[in-house]
PDB file of N, CA and C in Angstrom:
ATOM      1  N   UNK A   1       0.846  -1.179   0.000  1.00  0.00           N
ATOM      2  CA  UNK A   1       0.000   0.000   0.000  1.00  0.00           C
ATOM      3  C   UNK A   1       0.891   1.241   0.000  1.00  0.00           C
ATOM      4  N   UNK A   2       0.395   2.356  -0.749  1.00  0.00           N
ATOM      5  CA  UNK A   2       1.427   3.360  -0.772  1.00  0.00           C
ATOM      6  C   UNK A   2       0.668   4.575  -0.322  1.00  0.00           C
ATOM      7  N   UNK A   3       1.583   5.267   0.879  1.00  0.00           N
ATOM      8  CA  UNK A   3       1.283   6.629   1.690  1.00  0.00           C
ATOM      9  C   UNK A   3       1.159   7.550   0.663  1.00  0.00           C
ATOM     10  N   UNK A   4       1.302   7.374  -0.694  1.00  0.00           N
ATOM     11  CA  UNK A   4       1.573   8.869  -1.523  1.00  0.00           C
ATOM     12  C   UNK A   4       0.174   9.306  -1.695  1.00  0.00           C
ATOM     13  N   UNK A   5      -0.326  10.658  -1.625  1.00  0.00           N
ATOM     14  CA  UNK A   5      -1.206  11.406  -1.606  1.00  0.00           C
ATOM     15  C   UNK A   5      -1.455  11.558  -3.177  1.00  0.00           C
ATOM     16  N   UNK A   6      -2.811  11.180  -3.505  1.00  0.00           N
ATOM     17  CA  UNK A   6      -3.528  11.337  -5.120  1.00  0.00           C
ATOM     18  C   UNK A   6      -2.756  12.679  -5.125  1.00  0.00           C
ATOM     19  N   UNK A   7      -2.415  12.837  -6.791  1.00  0.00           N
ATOM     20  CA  UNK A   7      -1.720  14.539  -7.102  1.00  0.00           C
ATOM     21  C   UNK A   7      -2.919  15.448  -6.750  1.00  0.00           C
ATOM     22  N   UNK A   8      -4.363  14.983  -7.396  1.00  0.00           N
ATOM     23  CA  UNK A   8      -5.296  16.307  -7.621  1.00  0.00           C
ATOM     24  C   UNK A   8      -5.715  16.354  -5.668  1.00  0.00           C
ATOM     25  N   UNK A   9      -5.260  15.687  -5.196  1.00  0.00           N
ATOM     26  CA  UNK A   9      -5.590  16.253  -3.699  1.00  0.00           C
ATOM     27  C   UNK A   9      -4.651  16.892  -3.045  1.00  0.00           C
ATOM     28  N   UNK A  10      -2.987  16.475  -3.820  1.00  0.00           N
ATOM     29  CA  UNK A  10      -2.695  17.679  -2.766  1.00  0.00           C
ATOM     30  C   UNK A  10      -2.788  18.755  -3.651  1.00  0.00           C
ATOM     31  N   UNK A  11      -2.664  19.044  -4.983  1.00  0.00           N
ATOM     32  CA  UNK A  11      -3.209  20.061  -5.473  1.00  0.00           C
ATOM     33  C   UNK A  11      -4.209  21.174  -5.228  1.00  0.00           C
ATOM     34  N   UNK A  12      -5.091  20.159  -4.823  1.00  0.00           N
ATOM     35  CA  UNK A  12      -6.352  21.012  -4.035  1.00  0.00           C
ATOM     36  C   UNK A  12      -5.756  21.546  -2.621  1.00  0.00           C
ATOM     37  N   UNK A  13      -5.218  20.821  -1.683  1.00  0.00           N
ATOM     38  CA  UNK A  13      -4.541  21.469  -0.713  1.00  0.00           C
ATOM     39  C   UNK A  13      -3.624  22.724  -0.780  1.00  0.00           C
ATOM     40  N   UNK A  14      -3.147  23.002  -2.000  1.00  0.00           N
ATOM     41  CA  UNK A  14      -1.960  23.507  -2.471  1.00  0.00           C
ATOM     42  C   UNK A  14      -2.864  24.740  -3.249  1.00  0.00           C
ATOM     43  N   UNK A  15      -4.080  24.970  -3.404  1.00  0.00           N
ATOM     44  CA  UNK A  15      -4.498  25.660  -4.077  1.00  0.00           C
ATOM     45  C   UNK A  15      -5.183  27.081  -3.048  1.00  0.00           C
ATOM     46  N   UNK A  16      -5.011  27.967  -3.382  1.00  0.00           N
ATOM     47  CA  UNK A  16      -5.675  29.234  -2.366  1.00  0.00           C
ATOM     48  C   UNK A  16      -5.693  30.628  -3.381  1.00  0.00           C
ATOM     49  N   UNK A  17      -6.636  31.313  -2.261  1.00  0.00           N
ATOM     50  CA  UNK A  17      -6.855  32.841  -3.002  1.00  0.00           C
ATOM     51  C   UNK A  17      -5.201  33.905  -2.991  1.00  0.00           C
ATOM     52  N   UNK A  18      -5.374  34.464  -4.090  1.00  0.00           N
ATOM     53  CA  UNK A  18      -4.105  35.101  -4.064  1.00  0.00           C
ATOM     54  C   UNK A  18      -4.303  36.353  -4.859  1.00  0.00           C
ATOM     55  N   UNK A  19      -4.052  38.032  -4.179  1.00  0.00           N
ATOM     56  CA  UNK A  19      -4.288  39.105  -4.878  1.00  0.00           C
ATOM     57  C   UNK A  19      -3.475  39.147  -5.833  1.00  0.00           C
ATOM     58  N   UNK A  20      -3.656  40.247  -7.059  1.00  0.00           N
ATOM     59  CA  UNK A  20      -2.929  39.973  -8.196  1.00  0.00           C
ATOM     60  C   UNK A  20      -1.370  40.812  -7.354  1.00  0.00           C
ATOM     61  N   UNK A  21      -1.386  41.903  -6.964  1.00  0.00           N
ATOM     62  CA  UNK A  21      -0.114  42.245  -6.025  1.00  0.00           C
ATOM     63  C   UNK A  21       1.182  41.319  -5.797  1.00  0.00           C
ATOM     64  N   UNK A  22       0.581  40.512  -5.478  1.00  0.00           N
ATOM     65  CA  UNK A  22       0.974  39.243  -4.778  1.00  0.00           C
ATOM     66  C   UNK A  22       1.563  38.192  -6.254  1.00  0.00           C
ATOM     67  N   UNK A  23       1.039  38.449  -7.276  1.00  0.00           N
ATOM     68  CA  UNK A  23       1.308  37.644  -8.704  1.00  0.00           C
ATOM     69  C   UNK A  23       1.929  38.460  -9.397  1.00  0.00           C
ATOM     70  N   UNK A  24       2.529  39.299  -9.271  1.00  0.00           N
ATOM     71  CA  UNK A  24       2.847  40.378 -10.409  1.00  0.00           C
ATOM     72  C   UNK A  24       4.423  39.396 -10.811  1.00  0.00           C
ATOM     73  N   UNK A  25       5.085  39.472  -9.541  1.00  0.00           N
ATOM     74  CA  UNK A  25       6.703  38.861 -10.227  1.00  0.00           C
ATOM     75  C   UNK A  25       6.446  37.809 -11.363  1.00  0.00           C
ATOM     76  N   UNK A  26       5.307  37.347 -10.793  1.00  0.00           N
ATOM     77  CA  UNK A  26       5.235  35.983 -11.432  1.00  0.00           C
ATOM     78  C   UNK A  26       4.680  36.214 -12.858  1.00  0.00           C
ATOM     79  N   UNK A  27       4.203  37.177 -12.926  1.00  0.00           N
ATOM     80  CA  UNK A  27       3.561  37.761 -14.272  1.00  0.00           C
ATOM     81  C   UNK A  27       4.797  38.203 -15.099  1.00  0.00           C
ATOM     82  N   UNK A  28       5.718  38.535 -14.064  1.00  0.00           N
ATOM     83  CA  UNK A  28       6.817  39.087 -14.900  1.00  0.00           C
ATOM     84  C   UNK A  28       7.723  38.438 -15.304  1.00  0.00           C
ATOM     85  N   UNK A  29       7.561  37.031 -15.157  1.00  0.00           N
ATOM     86  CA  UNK A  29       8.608  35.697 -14.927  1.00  0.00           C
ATOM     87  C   UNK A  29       7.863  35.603 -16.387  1.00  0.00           C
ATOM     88  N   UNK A  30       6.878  35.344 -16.626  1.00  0.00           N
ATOM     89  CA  UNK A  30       6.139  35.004 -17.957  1.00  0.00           C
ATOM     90  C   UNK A  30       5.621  33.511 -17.548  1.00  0.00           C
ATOM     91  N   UNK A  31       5.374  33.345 -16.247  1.00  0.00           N
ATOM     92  CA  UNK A  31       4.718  31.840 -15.706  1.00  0.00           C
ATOM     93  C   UNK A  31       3.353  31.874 -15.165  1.00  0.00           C
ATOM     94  N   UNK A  32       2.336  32.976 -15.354  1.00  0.00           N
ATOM     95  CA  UNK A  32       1.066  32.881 -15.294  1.00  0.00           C
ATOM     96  C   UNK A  32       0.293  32.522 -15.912  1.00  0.00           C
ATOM     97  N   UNK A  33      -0.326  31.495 -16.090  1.00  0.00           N
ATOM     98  CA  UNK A  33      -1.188  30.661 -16.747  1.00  0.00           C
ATOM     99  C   UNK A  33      -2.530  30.872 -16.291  1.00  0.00           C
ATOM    100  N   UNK A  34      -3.470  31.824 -17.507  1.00  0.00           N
ATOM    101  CA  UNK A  34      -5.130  31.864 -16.938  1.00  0.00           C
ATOM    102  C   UNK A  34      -6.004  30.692 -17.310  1.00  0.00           C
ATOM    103  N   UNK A  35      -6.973  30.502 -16.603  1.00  0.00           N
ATOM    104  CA  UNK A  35      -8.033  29.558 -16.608  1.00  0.00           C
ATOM    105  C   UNK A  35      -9.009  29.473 -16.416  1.00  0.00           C
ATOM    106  N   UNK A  36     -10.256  29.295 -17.475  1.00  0.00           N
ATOM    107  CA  UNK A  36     -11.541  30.122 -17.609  1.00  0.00           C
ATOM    108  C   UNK A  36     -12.104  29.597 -16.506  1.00  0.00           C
ATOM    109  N   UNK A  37     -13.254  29.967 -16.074  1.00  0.00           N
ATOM    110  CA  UNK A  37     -13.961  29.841 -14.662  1.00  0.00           C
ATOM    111  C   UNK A  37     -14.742  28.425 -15.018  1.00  0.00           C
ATOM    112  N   UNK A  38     -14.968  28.019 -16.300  1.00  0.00           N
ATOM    113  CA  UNK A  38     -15.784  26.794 -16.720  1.00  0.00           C
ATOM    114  C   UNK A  38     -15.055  25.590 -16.241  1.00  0.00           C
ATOM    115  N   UNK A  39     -13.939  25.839 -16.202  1.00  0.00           N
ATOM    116  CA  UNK A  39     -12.844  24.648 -16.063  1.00  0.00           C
ATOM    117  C   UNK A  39     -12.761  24.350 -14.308  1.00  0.00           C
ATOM    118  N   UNK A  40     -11.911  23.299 -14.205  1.00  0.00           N
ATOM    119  CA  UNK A  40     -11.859  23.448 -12.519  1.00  0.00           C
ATOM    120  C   UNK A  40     -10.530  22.857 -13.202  1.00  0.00           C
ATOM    121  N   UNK A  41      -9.722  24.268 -11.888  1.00  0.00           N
ATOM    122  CA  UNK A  41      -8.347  24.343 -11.934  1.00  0.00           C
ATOM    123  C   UNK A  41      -7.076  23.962 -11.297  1.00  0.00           C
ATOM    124  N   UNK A  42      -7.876  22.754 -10.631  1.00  0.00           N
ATOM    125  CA  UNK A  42      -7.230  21.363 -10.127  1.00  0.00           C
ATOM    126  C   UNK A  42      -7.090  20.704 -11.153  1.00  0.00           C
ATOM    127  N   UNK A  43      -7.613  20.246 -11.752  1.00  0.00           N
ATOM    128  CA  UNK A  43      -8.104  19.366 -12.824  1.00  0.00           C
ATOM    129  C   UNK A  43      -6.878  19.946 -14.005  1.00  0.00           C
ATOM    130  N   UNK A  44      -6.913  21.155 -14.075  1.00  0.00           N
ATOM    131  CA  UNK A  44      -6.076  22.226 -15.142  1.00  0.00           C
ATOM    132  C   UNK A  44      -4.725  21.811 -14.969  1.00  0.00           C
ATOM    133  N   UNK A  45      -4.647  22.368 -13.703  1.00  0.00           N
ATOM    134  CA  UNK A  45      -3.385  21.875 -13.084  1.00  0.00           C
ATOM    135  C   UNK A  45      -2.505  20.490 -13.029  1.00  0.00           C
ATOM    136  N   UNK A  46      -3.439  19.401 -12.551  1.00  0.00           N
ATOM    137  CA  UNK A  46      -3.456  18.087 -12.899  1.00  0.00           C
ATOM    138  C   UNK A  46      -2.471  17.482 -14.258  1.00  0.00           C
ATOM    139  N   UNK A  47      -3.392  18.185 -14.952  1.00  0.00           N
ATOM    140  CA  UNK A  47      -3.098  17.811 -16.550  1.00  0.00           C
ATOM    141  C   UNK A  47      -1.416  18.824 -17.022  1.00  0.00           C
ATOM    142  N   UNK A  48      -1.486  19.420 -16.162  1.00  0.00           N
ATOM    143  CA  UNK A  48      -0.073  20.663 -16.691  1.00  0.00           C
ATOM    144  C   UNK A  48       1.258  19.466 -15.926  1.00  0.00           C
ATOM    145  N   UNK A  49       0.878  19.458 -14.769  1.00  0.00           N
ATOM    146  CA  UNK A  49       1.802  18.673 -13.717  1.00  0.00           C
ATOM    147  C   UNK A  49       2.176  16.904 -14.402  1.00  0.00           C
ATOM    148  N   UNK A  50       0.658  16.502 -15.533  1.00  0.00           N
ATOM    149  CA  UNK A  50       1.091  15.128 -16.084  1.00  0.00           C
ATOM    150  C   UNK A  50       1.778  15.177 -17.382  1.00  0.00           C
ATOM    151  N   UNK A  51       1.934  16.334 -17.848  1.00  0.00           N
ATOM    152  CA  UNK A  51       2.068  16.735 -18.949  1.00  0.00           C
ATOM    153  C   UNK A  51       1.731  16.103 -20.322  1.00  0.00           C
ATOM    154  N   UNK A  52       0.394  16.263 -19.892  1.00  0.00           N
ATOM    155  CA  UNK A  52      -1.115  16.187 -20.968  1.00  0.00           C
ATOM    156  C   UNK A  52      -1.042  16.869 -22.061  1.00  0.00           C
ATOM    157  N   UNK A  53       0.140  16.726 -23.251  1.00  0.00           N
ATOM    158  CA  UNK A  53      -0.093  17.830 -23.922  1.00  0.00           C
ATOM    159  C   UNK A  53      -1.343  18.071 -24.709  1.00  0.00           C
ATOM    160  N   UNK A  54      -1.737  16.704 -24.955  1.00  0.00           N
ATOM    161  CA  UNK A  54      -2.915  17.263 -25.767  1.00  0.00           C
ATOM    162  C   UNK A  54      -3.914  17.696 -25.019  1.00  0.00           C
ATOM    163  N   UNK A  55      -4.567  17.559 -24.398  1.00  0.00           N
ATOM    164  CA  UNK A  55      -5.233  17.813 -23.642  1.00  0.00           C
ATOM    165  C   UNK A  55      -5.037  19.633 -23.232  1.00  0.00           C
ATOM    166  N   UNK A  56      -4.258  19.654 -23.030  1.00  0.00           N
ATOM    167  CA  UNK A  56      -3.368  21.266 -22.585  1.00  0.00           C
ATOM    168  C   UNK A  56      -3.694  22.101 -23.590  1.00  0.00           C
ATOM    169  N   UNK A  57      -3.024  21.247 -24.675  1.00  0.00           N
ATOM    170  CA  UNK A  57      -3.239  22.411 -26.024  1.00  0.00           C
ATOM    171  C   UNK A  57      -4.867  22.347 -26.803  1.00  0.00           C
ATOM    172  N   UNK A  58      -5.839  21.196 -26.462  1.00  0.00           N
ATOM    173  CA  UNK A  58      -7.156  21.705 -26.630  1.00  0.00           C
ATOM    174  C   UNK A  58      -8.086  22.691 -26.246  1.00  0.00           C
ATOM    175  N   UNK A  59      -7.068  23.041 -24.516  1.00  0.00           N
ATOM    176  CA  UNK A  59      -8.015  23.833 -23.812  1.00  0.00           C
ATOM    177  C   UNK A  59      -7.118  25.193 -24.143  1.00  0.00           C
ATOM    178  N   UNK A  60      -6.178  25.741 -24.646  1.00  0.00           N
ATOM    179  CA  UNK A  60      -5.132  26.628 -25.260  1.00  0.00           C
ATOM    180  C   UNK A  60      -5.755  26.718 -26.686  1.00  0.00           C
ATOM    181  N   UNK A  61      -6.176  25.903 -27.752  1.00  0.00           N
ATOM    182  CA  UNK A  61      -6.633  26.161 -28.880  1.00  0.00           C
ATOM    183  C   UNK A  61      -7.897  26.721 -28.570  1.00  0.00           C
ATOM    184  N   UNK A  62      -9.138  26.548 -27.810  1.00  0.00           N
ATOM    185  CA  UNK A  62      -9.990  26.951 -27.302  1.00  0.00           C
ATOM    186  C   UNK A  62     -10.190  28.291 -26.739  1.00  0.00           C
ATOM    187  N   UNK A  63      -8.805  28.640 -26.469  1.00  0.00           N
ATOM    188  CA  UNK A  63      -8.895  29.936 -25.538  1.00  0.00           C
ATOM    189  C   UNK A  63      -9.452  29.782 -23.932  1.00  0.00           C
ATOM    190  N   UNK A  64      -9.517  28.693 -23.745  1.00  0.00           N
ATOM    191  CA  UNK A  64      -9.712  28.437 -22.367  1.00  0.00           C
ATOM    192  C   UNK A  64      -8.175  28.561 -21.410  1.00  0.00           C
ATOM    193  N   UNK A  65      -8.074  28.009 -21.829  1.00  0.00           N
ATOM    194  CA  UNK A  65      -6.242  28.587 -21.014  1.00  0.00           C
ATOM    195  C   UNK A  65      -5.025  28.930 -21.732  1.00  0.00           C
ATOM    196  N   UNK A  66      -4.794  30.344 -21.337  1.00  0.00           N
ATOM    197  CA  UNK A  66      -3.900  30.779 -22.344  1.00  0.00           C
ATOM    198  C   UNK A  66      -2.252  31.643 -21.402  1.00  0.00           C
ATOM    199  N   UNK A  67      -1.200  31.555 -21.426  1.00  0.00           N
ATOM    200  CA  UNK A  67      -0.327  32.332 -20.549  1.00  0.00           C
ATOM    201  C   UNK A  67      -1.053  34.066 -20.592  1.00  0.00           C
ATOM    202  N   UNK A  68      -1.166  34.426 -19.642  1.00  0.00           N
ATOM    203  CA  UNK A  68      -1.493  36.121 -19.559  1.00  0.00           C
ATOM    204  C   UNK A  68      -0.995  36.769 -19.601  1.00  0.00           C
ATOM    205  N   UNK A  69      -1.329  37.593 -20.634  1.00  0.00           N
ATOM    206  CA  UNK A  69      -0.646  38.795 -21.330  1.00  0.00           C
ATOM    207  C   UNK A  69      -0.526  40.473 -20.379  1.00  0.00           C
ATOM    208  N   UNK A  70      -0.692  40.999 -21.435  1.00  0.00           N
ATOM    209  CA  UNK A  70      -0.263  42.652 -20.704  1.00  0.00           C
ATOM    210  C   UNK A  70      -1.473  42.927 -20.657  1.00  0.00           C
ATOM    211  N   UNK A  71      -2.490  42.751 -21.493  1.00  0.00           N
ATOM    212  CA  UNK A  71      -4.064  43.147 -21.143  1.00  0.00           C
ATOM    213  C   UNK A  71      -4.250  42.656 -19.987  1.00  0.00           C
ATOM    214  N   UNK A  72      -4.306  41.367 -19.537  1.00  0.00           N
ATOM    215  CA  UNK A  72      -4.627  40.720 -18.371  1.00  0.00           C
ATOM    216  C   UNK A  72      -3.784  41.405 -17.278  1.00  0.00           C
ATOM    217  N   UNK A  73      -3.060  41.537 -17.411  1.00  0.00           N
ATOM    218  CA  UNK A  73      -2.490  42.419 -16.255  1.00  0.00           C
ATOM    219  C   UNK A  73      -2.607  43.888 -15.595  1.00  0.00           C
ATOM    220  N   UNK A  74      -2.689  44.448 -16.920  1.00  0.00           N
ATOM    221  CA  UNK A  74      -3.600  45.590 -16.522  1.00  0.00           C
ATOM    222  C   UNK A  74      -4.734  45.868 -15.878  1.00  0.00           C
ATOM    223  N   UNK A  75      -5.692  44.954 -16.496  1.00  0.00           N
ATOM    224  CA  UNK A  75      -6.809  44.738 -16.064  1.00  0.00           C
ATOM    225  C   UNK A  75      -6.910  44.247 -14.619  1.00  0.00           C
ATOM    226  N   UNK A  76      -5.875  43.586 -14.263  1.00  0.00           N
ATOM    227  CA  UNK A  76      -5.734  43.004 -12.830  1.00  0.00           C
ATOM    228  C   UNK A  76      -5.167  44.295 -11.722  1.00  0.00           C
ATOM    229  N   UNK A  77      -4.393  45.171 -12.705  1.00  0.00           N
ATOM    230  CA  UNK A  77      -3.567  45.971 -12.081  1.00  0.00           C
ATOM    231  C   UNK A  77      -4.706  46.766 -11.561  1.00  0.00           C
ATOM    232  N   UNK A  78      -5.753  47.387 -12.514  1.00  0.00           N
ATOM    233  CA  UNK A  78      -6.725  48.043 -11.880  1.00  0.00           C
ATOM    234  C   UNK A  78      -7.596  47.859 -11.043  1.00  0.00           C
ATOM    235  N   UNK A  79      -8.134  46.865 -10.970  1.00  0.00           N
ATOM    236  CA  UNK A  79      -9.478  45.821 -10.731  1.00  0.00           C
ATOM    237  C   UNK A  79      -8.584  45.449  -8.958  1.00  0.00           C
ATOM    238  N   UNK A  80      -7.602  44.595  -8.829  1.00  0.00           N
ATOM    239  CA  UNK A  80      -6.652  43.969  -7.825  1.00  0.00           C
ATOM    240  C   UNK A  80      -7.326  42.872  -7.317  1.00  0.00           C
ATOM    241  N   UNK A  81      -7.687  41.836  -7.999  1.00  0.00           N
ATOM    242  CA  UNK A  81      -9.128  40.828  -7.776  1.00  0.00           C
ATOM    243  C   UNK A  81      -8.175  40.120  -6.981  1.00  0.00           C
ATOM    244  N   UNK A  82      -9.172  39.371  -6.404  1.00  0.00           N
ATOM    245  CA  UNK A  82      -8.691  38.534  -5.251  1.00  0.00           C
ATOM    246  C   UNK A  82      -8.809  37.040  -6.744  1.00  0.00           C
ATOM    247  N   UNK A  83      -7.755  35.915  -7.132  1.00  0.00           N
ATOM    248  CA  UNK A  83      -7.534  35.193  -7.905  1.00  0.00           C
ATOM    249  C   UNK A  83      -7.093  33.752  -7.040  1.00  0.00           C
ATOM    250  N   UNK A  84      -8.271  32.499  -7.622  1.00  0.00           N
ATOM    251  CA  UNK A  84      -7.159  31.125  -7.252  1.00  0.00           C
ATOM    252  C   UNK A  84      -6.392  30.869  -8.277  1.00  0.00           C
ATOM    253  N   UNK A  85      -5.242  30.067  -7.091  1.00  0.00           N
ATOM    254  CA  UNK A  85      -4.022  30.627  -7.838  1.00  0.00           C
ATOM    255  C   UNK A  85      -3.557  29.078  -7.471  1.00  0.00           C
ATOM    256  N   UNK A  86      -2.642  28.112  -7.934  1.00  0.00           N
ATOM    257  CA  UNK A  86      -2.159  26.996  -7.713  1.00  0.00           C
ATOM    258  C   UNK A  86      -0.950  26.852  -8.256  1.00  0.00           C
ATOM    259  N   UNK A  87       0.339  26.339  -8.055  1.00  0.00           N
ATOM    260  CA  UNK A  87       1.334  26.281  -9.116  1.00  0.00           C
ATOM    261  C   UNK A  87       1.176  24.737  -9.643  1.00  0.00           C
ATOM    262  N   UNK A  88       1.909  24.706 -10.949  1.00  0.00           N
ATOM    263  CA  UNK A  88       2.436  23.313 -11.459  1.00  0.00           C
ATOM    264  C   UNK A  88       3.523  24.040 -12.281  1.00  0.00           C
ATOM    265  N   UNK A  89       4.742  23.915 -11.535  1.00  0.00           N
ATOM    266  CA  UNK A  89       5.316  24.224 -11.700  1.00  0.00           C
ATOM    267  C   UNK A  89       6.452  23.918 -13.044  1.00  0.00           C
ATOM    268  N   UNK A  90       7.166  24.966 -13.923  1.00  0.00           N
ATOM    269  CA  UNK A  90       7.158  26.047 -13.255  1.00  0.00           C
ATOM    270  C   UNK A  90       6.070  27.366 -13.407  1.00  0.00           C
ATOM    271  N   UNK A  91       4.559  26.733 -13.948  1.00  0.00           N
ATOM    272  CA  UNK A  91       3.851  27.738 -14.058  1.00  0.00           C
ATOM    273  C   UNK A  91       2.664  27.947 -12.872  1.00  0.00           C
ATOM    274  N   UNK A  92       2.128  29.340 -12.928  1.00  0.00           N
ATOM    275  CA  UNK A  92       1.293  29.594 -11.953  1.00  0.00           C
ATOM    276  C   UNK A  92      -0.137  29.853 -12.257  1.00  0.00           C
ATOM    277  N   UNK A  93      -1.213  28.595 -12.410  1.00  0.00           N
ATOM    278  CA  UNK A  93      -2.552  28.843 -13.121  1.00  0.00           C
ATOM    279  C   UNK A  93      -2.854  29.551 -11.790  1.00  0.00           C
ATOM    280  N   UNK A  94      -4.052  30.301 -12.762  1.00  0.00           N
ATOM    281  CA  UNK A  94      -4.752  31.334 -11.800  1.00  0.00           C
ATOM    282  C   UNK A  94      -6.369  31.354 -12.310  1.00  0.00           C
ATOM    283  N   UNK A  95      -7.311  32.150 -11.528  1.00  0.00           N
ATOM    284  CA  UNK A  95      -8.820  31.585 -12.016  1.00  0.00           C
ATOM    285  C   UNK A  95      -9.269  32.504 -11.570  1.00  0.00           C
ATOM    286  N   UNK A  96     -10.268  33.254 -12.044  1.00  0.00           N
ATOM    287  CA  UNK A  96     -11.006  34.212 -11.589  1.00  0.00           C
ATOM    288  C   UNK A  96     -12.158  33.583 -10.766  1.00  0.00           C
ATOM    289  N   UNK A  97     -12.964  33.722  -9.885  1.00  0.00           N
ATOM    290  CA  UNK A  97     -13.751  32.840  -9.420  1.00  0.00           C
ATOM    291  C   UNK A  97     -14.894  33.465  -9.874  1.00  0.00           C
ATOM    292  N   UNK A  98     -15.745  32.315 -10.696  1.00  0.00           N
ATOM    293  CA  UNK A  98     -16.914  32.468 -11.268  1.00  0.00           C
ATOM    294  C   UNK A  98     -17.860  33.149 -11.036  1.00  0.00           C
TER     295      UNK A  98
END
């Protein structure tokens, strides 16, 4: 029997609210990864951490998850939304909450 913890649970453990303030370096690293509110971003994450490419790049061809740009940041810059935020590293999905 093995002690290792399912990924999407500690993921979920690993997942919390985070102001954009608080994301900016990371915006500036070019490792913010957005993720539409339809999706659940455990699951997002999941698939980044198994490296699902297809899967990754359906929801990227879709426009469902795309790295965030300078619009998105702005928009964050003004707004300062409170965002879940999870890493799979080395990127940092983030989610507006629905």
């Amino acid at each position: 029997m093995s002690d290792e913890i399912p990924l999407e649970t500690r993921l979920n453990t690993e997942t919390g609210r985070i102001r954009w303030h608080e994301l900016e370096r990371h915006f500036a690293r070019g490792v913010v990864v957005r993720v539409t509110p339809d999706l659940d971003l455990v699951a997002v994450a999941a698939a980044f951490v198994r490296d699902d490419e297809a899967t990754v790049m359906d929801w990227m061809n879709a426009r469902r998850v795309w790295r965030a740009g300078t619009e998105d940041a702005r928009d964050w810059h003004r707004r300062d939304p409170e965002l879940w935020a999870v890493v799979a590293a080395p990127w940092v999905l983030v989610q507006e909450p629905a």
